[in-house]
Protein backbone atom coordinates (compact mmCIF):
# COMPACT_ATOMS: atom_id res chain seq x y z
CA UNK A 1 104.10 129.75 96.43
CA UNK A 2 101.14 130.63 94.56
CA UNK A 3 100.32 126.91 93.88
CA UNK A 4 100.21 125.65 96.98
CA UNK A 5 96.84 124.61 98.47
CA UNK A 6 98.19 123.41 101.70
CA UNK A 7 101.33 123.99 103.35
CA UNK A 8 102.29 123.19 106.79
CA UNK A 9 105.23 124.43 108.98
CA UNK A 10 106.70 122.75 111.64
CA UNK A 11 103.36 121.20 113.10
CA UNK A 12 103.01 120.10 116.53
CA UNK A 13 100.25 117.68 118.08
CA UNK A 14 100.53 116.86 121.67
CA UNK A 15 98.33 115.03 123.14
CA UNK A 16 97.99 115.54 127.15
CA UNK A 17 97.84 112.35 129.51
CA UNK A 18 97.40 112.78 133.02
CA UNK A 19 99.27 110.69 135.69
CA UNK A 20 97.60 107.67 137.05
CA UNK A 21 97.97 108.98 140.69
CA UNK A 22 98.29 112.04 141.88
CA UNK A 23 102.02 112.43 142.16
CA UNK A 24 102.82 111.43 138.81
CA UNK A 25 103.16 114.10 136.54
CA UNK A 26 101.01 114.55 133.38
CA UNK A 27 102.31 113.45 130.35
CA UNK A 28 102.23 114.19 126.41
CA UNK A 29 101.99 112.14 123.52
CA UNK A 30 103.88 113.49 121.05
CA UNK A 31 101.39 112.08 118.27
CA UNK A 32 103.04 114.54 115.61
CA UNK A 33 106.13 116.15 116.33
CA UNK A 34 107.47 119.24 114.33
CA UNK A 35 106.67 118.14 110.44
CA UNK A 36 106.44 120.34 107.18
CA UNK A 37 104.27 119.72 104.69
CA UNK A 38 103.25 121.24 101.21
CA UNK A 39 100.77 119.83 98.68
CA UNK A 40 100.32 121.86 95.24
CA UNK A 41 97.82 121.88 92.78
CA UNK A 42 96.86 118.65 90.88
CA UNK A 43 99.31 116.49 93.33
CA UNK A 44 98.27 113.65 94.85
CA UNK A 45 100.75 112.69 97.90
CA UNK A 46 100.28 109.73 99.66
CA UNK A 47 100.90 109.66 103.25
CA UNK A 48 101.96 106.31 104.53
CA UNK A 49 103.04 104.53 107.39
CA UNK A 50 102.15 102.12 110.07
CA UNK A 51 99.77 102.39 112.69
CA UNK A 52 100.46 105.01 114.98
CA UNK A 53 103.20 107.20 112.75
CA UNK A 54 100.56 110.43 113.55
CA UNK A 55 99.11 110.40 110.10
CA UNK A 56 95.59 110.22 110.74
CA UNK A 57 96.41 112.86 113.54
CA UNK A 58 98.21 115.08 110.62
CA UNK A 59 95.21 114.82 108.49
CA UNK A 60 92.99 116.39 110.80
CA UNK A 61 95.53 119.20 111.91
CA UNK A 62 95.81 119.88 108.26
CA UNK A 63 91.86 120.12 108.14
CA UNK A 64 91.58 122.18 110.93
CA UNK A 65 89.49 119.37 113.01
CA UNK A 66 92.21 119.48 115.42
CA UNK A 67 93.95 122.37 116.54
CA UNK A 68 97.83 122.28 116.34
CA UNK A 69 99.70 122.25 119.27
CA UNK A 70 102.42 124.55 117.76
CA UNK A 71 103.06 125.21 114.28
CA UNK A 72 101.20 127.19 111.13
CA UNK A 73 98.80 125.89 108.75
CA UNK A 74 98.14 127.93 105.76
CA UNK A 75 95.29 127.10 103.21
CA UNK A 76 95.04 128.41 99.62
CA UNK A 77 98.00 130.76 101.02
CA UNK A 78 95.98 131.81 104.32
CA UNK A 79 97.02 131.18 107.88
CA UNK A 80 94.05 129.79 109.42
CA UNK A 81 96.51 128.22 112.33
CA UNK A 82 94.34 130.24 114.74
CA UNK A 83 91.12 130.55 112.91
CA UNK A 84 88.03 128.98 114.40
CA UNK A 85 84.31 128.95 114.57
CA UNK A 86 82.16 130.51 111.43
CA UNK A 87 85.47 131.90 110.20
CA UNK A 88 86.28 128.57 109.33
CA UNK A 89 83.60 128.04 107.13
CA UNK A 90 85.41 129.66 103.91
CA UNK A 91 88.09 127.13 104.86
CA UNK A 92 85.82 124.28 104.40
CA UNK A 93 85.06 124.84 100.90
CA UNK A 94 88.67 124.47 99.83
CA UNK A 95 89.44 121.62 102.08
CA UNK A 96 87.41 118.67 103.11
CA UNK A 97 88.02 115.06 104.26
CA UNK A 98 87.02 111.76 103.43
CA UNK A 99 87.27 109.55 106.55
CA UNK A 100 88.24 105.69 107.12
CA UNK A 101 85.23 104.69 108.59
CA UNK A 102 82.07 105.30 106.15
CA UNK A 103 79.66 103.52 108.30
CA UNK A 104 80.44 105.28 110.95
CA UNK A 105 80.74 108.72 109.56
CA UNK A 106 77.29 108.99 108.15
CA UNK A 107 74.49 109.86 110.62
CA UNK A 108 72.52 106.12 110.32
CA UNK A 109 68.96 108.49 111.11
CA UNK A 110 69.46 110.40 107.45
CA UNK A 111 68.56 109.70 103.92
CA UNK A 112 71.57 110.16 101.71
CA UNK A 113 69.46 112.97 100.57
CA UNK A 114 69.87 114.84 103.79
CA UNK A 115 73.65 113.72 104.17
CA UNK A 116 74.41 115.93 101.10
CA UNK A 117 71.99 118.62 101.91
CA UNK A 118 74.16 119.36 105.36
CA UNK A 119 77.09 120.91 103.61
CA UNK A 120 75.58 122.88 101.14
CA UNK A 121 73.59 124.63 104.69
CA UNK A 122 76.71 124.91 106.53
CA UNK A 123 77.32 127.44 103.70
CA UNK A 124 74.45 129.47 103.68
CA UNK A 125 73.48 127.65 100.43
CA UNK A 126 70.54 125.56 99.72
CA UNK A 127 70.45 123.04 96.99
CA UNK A 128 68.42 121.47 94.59
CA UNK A 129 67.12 118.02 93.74
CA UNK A 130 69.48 118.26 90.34
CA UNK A 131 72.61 119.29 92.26
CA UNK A 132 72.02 116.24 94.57
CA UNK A 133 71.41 113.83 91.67
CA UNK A 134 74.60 115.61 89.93
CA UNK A 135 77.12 114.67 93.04
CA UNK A 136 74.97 111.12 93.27
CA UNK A 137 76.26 110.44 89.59
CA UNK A 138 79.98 111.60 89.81
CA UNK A 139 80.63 108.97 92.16
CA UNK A 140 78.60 106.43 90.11
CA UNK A 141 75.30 106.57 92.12
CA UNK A 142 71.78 107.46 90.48
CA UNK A 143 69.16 109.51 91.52
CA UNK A 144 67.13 106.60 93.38
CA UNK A 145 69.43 106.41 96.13
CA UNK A 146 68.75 109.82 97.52
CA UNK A 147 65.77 108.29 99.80
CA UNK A 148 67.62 105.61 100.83
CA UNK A 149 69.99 105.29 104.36
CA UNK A 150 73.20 104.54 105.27
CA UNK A 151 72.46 100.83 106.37
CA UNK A 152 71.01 100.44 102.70
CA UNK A 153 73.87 100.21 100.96
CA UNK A 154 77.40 98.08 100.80
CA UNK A 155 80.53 99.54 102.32
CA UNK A 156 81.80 100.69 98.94
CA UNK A 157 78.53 102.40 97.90
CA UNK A 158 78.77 104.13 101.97
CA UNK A 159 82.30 105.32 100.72
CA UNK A 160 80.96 106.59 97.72
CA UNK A 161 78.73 108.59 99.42
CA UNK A 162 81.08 109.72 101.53
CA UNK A 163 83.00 110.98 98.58
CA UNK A 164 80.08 112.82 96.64
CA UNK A 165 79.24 114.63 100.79
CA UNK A 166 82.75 116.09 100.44
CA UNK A 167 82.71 117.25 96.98
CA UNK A 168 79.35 119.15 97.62
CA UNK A 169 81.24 122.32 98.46
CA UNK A 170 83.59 122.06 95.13
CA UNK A 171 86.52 121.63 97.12
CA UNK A 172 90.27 121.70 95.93
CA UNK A 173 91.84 119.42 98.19
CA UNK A 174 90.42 116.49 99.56
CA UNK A 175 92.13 114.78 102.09
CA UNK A 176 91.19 111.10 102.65
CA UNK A 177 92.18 108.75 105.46
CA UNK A 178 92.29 105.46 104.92
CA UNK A 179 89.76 105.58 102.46
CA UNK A 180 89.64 101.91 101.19
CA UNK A 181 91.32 100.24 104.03
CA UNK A 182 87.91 98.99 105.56
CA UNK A 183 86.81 97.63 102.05
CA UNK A 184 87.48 94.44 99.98
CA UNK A 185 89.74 93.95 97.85
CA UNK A 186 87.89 94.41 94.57
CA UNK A 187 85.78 97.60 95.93
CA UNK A 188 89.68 99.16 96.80
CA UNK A 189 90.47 99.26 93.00
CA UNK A 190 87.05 100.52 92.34
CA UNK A 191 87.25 103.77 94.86
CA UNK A 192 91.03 104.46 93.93
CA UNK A 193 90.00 104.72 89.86
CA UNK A 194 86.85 106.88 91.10
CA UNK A 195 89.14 109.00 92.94
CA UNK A 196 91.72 109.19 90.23
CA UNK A 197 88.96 109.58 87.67
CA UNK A 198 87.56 112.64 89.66
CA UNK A 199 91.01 114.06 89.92
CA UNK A 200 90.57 114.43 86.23
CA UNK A 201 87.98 115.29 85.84
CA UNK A 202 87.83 118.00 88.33
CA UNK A 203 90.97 119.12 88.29
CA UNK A 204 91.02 118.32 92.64
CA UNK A 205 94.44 117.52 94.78
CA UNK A 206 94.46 115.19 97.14
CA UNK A 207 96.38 114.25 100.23
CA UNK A 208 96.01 110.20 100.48
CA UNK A 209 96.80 108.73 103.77
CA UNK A 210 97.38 105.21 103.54
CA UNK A 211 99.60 102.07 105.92
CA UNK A 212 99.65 100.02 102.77
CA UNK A 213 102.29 101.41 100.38
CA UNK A 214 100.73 99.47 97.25
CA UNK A 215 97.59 101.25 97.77
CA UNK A 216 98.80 104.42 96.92
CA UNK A 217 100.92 103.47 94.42
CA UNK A 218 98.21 103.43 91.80
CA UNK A 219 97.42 107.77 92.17
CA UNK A 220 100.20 109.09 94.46
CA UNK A 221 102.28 111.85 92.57
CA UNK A 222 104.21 111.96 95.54
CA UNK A 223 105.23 110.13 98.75
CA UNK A 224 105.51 111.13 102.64
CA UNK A 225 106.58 108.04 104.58
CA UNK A 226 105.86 109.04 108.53
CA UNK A 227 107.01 107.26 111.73
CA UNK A 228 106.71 108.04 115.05
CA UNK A 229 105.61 111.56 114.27
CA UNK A 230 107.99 112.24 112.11
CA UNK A 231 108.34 112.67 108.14
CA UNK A 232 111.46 109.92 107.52
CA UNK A 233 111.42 110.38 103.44
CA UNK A 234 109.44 112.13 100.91
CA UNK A 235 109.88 112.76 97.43
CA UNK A 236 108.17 111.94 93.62
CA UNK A 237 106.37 108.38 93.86
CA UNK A 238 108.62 106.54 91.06
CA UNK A 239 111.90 107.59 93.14
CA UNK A 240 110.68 106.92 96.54
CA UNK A 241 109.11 103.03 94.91
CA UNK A 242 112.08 102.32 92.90
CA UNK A 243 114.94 103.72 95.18
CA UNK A 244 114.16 103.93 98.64
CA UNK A 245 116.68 105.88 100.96
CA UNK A 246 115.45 105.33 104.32
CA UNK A 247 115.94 102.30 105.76
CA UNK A 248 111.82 102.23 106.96
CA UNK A 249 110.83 103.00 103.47
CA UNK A 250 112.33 100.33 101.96
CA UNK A 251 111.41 98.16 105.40
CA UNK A 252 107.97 98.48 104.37
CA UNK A 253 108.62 97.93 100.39
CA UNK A 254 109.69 94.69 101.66
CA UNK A 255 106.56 93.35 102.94
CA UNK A 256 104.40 94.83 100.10
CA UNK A 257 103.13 91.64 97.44
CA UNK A 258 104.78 90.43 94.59
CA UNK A 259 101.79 89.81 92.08
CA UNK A 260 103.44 87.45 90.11
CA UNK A 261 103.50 83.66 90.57
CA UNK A 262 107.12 82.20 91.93
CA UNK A 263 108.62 86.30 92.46
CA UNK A 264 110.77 86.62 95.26
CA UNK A 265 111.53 89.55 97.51
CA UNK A 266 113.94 89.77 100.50
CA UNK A 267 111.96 90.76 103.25
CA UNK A 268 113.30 93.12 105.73
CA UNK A 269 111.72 91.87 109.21
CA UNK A 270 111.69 95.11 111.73
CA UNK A 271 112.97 93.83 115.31
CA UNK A 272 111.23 95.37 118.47
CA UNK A 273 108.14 97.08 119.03
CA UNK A 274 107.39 100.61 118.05
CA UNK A 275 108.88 103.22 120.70
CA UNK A 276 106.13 104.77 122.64
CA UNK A 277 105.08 108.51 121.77
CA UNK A 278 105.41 110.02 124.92
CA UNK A 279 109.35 109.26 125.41
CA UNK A 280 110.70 109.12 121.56
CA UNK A 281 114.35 107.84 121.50
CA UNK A 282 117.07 110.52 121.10
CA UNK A 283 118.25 111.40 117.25
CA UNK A 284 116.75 109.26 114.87
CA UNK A 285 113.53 108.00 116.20
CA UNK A 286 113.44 104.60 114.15
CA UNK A 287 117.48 104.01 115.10
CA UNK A 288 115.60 101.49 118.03
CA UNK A 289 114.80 99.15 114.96
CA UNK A 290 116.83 99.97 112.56
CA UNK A 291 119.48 97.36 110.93
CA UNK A 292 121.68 99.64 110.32
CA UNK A 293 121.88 101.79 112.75
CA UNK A 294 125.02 103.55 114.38
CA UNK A 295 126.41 105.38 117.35
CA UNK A 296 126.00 108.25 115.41
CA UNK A 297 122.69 107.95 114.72
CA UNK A 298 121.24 108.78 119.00
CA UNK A 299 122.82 111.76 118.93
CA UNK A 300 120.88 114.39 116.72
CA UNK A 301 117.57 113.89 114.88
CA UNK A 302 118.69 115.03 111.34
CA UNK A 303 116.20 116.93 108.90
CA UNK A 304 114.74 116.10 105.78
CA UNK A 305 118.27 116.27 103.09
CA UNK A 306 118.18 115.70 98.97
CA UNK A 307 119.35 112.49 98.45
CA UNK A 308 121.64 111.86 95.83
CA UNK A 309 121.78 115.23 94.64
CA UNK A 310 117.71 115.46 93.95
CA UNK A 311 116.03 118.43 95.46
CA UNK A 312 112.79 116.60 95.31
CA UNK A 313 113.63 113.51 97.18
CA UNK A 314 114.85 113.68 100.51
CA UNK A 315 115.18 111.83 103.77
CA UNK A 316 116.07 112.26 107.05
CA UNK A 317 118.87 109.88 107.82
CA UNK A 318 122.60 109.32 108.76
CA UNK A 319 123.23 106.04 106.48
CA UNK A 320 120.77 106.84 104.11
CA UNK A 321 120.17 103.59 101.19
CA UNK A 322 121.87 105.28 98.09
């Protein structure tokens, strides 16, 4: 479609682990495990799920910082599944990534000056002191702060930086992972109305990965909801908030805060421990922990299907919440 910025098909990420003596055969995590994925212009999806579902691992497949195992991953309509090296470069303009991490993604030896000044080379281009300033002041930074390093500034300020390094290159998507979850409370609101404000503003897509489903509430267009790497649900953000099909969707609904004094929600508590990646269970891969789960549901792993008769919303799942 000639709107889509991203769109992956059927995307693989193993992961190889070798045996811990020699007879034992090498293993693979299965970190993300045959998933399709399409994000158009001026949509924000959010990407949720907990810790270990293979979103962070998505992200970068999608970004081309990992390679896919199998699979195709088309930006702006081009296949760049196989593209590497300088050719990637013209990739990196449409696409770049905020990570979780800002401390540790900026270089603690450069000036915020030279942070934003590495892009623009990686593209042949070299910028001046006003186009510095100019990305400085979109995320709500001034001109001052170009001389200043990492360590200088609070965790939301290192974010915001972040944000302005990936925007250097005018990109159309950004895809950010985790971008608030290592900030406070207060500076989460902050970065989520900057991000929606540059949305706007620019006119920029993003791909929002997120555990905390009440984070992305406040800009997703759209919801994924991954587990074990596997897309379980996805469809338009109102639908997948206010009627959840999967039972793991609405699982984690359950335990997001009521912010009102005296509300009461009936929490779903999950039994069991996450299956490990290298040995998924057969059919549905959350069936180990589901509470409704059935015979029926170890003996095929079923696709993404409309729910309800929408084409938009969808979810893979025998007993699906209607």
């Amino acid at each position: 479609m000639p709107d889509e910025l991203l769109h992956l098909e059927n995307i693989k990420k193993y992961f190889g682990l070798r045996g811990g003596v020699p007879w034992r055969q090498a293993q693979a995590v299965k970190a993300v495990d045959d998933v399709s994925f399409v994000v158009r212009k001026g949509e924000t999806v959010g990407l949720v799920g907990e810790s270990g579902s293979g979103k962070s691992t998505l992200a970068r497949v999608a970004t081309r910082l990992l390679d896919p195992t199998a699979g195709r991953v088309e930006i702006g309509g081009v296949d760049v599944t196989k593209v590497s090296g300088r050719k990637l470069r013209p990739v990196r303009r449409k696409v770049q990534m905020v990570f979780q991490d800002p401390q540790a993604s900026l270089n603690p030896r450069q000036s915020v000056g030279t942070i934003l000044t590495t892009p623009f080379r990686a593209q042949g281009i070299r910028p001046t002191k006003i186009q510095l300033v100019e990305l400085l002041e979109q995320v709500g930074l001034s001109a001052e702060h170009l001389d200043r390093y990492p360590h200088e500034f609070s965790g939301g300020q290192r974010q915001r930086i972040g944000i302005a390094r990936a925007l250097s290159v005018q990109p159309e998507l950004l895809v950010c992972d985790e971008p608030v979850s290592a900030l406070d409370v207060s500076i989460q609101a902050q970065v989520l109305n900057l991000l929606a404000d540059l949305r706007d503003e620019l006119g920029l897509s993003y791909v929002l990965v997120a555990h905390d489903l009440a984070v992305v509430r406040q800009v997703a267009s759209r919801i994924a909801v991954m587990y074990l790497g596997t897309i379980v649900e996805e469809g338009p953000a109102a639908e997948v908030y206010d009627h959840p099909a999967h039972p793991y969707t609405r699982a984690l609904l359950s335990a997001v805060p009521v912010p009102e004094p005296g509300a009461v929600r009936d929490r779903i508590v999950l039994t069991g421990d996450v299956p490990t990646p290298i040995s998924p269970p057969s059919g549905c891969p959350f069936r180990t922990r589901c509470y409704k789960a059935e015979d029926i549901c170890s003996t095929k792993r079923l696709v993404l299907e409309a729910v309800a008769g929408s084409n938009e919303h969808k979810a893979a799942c025998y007993l699906p919440e209607i």
